[in-house]
Protein backbone atom coordinates (compact mmCIF):
# COMPACT_ATOMS: atom_id res chain seq x y z
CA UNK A 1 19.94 -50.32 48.17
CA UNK A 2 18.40 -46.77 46.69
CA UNK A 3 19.81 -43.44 47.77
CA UNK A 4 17.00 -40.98 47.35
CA UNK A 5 16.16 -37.59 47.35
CA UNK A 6 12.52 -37.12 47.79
CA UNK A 7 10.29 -33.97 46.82
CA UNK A 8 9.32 -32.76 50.53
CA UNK A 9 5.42 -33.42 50.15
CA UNK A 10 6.69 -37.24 48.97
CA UNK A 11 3.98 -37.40 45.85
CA UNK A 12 4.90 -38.10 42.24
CA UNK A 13 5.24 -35.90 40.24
CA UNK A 14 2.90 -36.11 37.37
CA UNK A 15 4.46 -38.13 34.39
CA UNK A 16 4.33 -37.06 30.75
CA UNK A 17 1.76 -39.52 29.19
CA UNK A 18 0.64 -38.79 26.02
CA UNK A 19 4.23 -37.26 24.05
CA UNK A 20 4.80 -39.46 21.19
CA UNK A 21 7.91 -37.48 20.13
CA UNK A 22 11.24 -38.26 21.38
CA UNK A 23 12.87 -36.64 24.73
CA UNK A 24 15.26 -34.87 24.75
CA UNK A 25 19.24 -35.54 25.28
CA UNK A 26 22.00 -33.83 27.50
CA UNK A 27 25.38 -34.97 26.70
CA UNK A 28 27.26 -33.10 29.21
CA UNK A 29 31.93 -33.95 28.81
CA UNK A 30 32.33 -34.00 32.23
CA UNK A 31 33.72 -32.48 35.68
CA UNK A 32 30.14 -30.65 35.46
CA UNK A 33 29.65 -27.84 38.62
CA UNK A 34 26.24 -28.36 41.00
CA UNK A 35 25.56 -24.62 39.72
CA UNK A 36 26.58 -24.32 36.33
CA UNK A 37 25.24 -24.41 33.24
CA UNK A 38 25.85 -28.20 31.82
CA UNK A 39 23.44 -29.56 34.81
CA UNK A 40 21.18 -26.88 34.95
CA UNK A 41 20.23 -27.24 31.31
CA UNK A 42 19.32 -31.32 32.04
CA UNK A 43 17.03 -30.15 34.92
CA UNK A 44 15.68 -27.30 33.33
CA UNK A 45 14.56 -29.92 30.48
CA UNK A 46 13.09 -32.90 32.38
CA UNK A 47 11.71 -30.35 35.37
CA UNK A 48 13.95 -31.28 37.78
CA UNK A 49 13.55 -27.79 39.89
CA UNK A 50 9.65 -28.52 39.66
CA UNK A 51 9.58 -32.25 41.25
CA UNK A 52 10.08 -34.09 38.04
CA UNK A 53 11.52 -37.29 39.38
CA UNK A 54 15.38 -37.94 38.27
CA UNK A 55 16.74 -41.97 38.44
CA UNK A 56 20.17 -42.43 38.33
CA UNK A 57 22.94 -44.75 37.61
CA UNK A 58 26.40 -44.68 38.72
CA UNK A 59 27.37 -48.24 37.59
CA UNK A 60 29.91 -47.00 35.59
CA UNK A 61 31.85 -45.43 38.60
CA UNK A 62 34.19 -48.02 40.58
CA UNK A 63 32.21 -46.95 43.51
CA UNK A 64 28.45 -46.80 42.94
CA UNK A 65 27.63 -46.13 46.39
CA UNK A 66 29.83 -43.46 47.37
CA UNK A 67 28.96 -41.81 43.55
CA UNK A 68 25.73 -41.99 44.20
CA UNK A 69 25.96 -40.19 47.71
CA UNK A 70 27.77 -37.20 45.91
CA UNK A 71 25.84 -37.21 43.27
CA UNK A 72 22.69 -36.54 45.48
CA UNK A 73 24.69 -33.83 47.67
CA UNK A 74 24.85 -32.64 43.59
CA UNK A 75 21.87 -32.33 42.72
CA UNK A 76 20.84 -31.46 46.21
CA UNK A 77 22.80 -28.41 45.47
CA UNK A 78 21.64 -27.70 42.02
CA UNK A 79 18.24 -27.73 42.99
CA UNK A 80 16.37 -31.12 42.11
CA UNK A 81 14.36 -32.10 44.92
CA UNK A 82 13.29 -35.51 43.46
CA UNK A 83 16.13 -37.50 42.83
CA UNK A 84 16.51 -41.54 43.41
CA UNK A 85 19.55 -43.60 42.71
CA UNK A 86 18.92 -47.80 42.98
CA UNK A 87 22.61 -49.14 43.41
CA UNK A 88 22.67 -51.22 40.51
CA UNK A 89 26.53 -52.35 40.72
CA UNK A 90 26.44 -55.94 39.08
CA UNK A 91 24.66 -57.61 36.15
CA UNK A 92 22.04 -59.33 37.92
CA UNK A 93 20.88 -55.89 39.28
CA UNK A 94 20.43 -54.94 35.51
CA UNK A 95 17.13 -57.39 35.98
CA UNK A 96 15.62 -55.94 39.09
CA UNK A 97 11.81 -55.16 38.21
CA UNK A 98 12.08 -52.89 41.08
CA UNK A 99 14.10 -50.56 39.57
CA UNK A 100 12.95 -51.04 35.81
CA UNK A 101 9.63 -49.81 37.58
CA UNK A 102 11.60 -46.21 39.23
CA UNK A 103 12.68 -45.97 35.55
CA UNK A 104 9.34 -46.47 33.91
CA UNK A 105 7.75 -43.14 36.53
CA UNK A 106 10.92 -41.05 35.29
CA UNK A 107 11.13 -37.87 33.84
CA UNK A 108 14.73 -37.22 34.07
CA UNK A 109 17.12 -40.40 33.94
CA UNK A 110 21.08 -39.74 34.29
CA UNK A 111 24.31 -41.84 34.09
CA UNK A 112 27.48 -41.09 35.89
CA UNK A 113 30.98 -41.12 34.67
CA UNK A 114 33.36 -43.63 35.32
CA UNK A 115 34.18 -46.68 32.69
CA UNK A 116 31.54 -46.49 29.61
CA UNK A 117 32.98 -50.38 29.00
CA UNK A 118 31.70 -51.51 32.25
CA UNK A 119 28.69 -49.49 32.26
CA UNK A 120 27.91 -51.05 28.95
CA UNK A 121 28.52 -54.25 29.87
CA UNK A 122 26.72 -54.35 32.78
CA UNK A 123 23.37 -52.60 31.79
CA UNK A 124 23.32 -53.60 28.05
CA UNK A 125 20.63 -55.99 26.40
CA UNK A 126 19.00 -56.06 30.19
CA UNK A 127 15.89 -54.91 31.69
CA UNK A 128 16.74 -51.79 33.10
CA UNK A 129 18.64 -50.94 29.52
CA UNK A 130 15.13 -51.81 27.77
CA UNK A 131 13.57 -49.67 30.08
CA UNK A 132 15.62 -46.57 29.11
CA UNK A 133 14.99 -46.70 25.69
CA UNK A 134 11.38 -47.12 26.40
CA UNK A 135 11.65 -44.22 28.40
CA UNK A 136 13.44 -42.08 25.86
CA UNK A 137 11.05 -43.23 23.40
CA UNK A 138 8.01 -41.73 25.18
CA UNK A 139 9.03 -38.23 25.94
CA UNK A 140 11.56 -38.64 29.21
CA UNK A 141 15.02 -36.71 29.12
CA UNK A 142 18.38 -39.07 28.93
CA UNK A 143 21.60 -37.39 30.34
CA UNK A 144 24.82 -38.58 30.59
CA UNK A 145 28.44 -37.24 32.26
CA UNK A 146 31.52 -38.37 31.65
CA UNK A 147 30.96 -42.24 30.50
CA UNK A 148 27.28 -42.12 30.98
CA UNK A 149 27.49 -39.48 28.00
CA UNK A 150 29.89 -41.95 25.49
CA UNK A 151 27.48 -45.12 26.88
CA UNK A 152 24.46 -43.22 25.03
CA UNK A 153 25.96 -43.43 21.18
CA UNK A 154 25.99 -46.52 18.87
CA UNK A 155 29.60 -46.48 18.88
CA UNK A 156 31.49 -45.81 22.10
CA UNK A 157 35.22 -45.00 21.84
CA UNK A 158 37.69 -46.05 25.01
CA UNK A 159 41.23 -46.13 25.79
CA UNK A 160 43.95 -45.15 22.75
CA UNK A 161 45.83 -43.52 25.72
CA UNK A 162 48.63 -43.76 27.51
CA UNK A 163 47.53 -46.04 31.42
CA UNK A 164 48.45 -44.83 34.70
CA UNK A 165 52.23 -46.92 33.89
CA UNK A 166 52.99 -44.81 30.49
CA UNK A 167 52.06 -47.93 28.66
CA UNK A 168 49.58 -47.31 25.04
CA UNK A 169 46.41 -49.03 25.87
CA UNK A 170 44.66 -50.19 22.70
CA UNK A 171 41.85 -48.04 20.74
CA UNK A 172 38.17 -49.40 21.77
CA UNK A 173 35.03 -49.17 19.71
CA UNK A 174 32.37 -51.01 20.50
CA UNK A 175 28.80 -50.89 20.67
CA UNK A 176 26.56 -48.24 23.16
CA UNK A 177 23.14 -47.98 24.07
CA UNK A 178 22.23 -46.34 20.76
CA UNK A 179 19.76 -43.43 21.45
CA UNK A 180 22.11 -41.07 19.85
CA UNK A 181 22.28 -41.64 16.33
CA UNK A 182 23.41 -40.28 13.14
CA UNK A 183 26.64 -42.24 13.39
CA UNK A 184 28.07 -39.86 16.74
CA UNK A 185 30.70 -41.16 18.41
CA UNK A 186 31.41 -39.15 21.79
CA UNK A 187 34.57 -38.57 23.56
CA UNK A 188 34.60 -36.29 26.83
CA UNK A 189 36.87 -34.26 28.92
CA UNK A 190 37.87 -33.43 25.21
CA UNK A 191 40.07 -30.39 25.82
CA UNK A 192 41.13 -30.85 29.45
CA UNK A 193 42.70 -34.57 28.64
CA UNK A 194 44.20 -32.91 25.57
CA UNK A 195 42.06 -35.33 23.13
CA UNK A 196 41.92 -34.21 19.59
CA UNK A 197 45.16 -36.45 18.85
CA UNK A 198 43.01 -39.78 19.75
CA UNK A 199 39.52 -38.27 18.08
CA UNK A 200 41.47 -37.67 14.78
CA UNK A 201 42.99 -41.15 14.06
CA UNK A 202 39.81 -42.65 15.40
CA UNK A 203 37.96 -40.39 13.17
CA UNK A 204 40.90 -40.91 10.08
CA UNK A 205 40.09 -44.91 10.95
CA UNK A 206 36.06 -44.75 10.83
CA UNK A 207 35.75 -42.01 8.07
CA UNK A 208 32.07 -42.52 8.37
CA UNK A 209 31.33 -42.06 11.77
CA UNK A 210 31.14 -38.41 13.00
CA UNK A 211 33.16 -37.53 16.39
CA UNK A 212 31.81 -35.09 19.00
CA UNK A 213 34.37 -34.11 21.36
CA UNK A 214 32.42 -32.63 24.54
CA UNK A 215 34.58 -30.29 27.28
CA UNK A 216 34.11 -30.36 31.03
CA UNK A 217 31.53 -28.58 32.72
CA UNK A 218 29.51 -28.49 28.85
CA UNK A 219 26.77 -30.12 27.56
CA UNK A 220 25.09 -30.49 24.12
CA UNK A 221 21.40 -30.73 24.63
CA UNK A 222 19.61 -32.93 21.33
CA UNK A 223 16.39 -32.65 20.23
CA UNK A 224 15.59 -34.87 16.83
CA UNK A 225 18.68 -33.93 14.97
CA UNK A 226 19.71 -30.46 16.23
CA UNK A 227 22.29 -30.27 19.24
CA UNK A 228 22.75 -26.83 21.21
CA UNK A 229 25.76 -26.08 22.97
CA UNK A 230 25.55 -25.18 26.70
CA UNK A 231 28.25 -24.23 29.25
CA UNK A 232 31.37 -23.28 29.88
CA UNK A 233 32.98 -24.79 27.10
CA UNK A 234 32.59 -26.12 23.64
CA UNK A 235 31.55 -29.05 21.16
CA UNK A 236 34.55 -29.96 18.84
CA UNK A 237 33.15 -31.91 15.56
CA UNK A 238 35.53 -34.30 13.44
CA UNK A 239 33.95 -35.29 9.82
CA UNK A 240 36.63 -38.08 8.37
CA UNK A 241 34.12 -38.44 5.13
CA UNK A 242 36.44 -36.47 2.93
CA UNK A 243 40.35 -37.50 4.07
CA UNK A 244 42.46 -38.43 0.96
CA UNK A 245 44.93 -39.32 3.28
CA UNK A 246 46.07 -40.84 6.64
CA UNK A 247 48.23 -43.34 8.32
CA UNK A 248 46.24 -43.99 11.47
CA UNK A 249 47.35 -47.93 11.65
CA UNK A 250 51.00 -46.55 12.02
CA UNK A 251 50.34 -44.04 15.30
CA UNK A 252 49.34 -47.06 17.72
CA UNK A 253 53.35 -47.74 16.85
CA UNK A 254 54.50 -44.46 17.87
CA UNK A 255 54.48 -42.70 14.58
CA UNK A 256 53.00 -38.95 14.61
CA UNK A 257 49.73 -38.96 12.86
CA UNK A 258 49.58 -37.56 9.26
CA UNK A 259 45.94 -36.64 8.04
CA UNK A 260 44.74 -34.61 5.02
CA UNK A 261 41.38 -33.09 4.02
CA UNK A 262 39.78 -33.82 7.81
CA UNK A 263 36.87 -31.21 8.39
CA UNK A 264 36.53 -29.98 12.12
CA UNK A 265 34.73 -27.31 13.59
CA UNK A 266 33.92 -26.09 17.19
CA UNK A 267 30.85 -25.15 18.63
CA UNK A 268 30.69 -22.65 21.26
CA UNK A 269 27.66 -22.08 24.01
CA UNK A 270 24.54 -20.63 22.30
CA UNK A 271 25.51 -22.23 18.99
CA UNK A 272 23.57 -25.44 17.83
CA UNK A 273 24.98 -28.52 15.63
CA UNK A 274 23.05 -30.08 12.87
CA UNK A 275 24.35 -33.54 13.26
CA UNK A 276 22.62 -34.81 10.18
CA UNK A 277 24.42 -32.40 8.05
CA UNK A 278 27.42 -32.36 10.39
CA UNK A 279 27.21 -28.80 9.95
CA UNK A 280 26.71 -25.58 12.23
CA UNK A 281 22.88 -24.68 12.17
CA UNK A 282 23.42 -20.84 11.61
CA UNK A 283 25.47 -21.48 8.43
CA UNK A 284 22.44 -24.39 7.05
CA UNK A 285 19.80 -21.43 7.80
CA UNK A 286 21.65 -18.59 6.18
CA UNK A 287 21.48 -21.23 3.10
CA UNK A 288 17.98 -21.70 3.22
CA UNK A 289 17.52 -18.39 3.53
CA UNK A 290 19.59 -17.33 0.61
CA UNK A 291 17.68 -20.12 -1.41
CA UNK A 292 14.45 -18.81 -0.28
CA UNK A 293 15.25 -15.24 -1.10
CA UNK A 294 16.53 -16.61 -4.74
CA UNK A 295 13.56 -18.46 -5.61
CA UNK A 296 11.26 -15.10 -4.95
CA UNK A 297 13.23 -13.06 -7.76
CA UNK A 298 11.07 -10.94 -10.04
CA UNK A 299 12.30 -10.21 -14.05
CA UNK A 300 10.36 -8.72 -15.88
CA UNK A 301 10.92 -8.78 -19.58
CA UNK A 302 10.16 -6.79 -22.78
CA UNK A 303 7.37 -9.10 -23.91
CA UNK A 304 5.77 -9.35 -20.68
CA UNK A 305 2.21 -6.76 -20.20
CA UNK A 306 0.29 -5.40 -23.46
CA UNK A 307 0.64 -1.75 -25.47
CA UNK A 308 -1.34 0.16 -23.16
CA UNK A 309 0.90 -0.82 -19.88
CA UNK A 310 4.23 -0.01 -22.17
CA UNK A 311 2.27 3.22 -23.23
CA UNK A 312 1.42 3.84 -19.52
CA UNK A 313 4.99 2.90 -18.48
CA UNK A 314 6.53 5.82 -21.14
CA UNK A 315 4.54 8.46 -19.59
CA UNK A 316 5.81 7.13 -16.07
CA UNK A 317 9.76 7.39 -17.39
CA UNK A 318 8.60 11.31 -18.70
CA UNK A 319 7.52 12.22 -15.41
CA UNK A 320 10.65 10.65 -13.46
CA UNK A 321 13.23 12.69 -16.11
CA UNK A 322 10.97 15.97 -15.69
CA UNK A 323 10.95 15.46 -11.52
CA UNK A 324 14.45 14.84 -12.20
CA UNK A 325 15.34 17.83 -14.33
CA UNK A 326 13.12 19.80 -11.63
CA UNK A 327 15.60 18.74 -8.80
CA UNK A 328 18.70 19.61 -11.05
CA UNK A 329 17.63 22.67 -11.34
């Protein structure tokens, strides 16, 4: 079964062929409105507005069907007017040629929220997964929501909270589709859910790994290793590389979490995230530029030039002190 949303003249729109580079992609925490900023920015990218042709997947929600339905009446909303989604709700669906083909024409593919576990599960090592990455690989835009955003790192992080009962569920991490790199780990509906607690002793427990903690209705758009902030909310970033100090094995007993030396930051809209450096871009380019003013530094020195340019530069010192001695006076 495919839910679709067709451009109203019904041709394809035309596909990006020959870029070599990279697409681009929108990590977006959640909750995100029709008409707010977080979508906008992933149809702005992959030309959603302009008939670029969006596949989804909502295998992550426990209801593909009725996800997919809203999430058309979404994007309806926001604009796209090309928009499939191929109900791909078990494993076997993973293999459909039907719909690796709808993924191959794509210039916009997005994942729905739900369970990143099951999404993971379901899609990984397949077809269809294959296809994404060959997608991504050749220029087409990759956004996620909710679980379809923590699905798109190497490592995805689930439960560490407290179930629907009040009971601890146990700390997941286990392996995502990959196409974000540089070691990310993603957790979403950071500030709503009240998540910094679980990102920290994650982060104190995998010192290496670098946590992005995405709010609703926000998105961090990537391109190669540079991440801009977009919406309504903000990009929290845990670096564990330098803690002297923690006792995350002790917290999943009940004991409060002690950390030292743990570098965060937040990033608000407008701002952009070097995740290589794990640093804000403004404060690497103000370096560069400091550097780069540094290096052109002229000295000049007493043996520098010959007699005639020190004679030349006495007579230049007389006139300054007469001109000077003029003004005095």
């Amino acid at each position: 079964m495919i839910a679709e949303l067709n451009a109203p003249n019904g041709d394809s729109p035309t596909r990006r062929r020959t870029d070599r580079h990279a697409g681009k992609l929108v990590l977006i925490g959640g909750a995100c409105e029709p008409d707010g900023a977080a979508l906008a920015a992933f149809l702005e990218v992959c030309g959603g507005r302009d008939g670029g042709k969006i596949v989804g997947l909502t295998t992550a929600s426990a209801d593909p069907e009725g996800s997919a339905r809203s999430w058309l009446d979404a994007f309806r909303t926001a604009g796209a007017t090309n928009v499939e989604i191929p109900i791909l709700d078990r494993r076997d669906r993973a293999q459909d040629r039907r719909i690796v083909s709808m993924i191959e024409q794509a210039d916009g593919i997005f994942l729905g929220g739900g369970d990143q576990v099951h999404l993971v599960a379901t899609v990984g090592g397949s077809r269809v997964d294959r296809a994404i990455r060959e997608a991504y690989a050749r220029g087409a835009t990759v956004c996620g929501t909710s679980a379809g955003a923590a699905a798109l790192t190497e490592t995805i992080l689930a439960g560490g909270e407290p179930d629907e009962y009040g009971q601890m569920q146990a700390v997941h991490l286990g392996p995502g589709f990959g196409l974000l790199g540089f070691r990310a780990m993603i957790d979403t509906h950071f500030t709503q859910r009240r998540r910094l607690q679980r990102l920290f002793m994650v982060i104190a427990q995998n010192p290496e790994l670098l946590g992005l903690g995405i709010d609703e209705d926000t998105a961090m758009v990537v391109e190669g290793h540079l991440g801009k902030v977009v919406g309504r909310g903000s990009v929290t970033f845990v670096d564990g590389r330098g803690v002297r100090f923690d006792n995350a094995d002790e917290c999943m007993e009940g004991h409060p979490l002690t950390l030292s030396y743990l570098r965060v930051g937040i990033v608000g809209a407008g701002y952009t995230l070097n995740l290589r450096e794990r640093e804000l871009e403004v404060l690497l380019q103000a370096r560069r530029d400091e550097a780069r003013g540094a290096g052109e530094l002229q000295v000049l020195r007493s043996d520098d030039g010959d007699p005639a340019d020190a004679r030349a530069g006495g007579e230049q010192r007389a006139a300054d002190d007469l001109a000077e001695a003029a003004n005095r006076g």
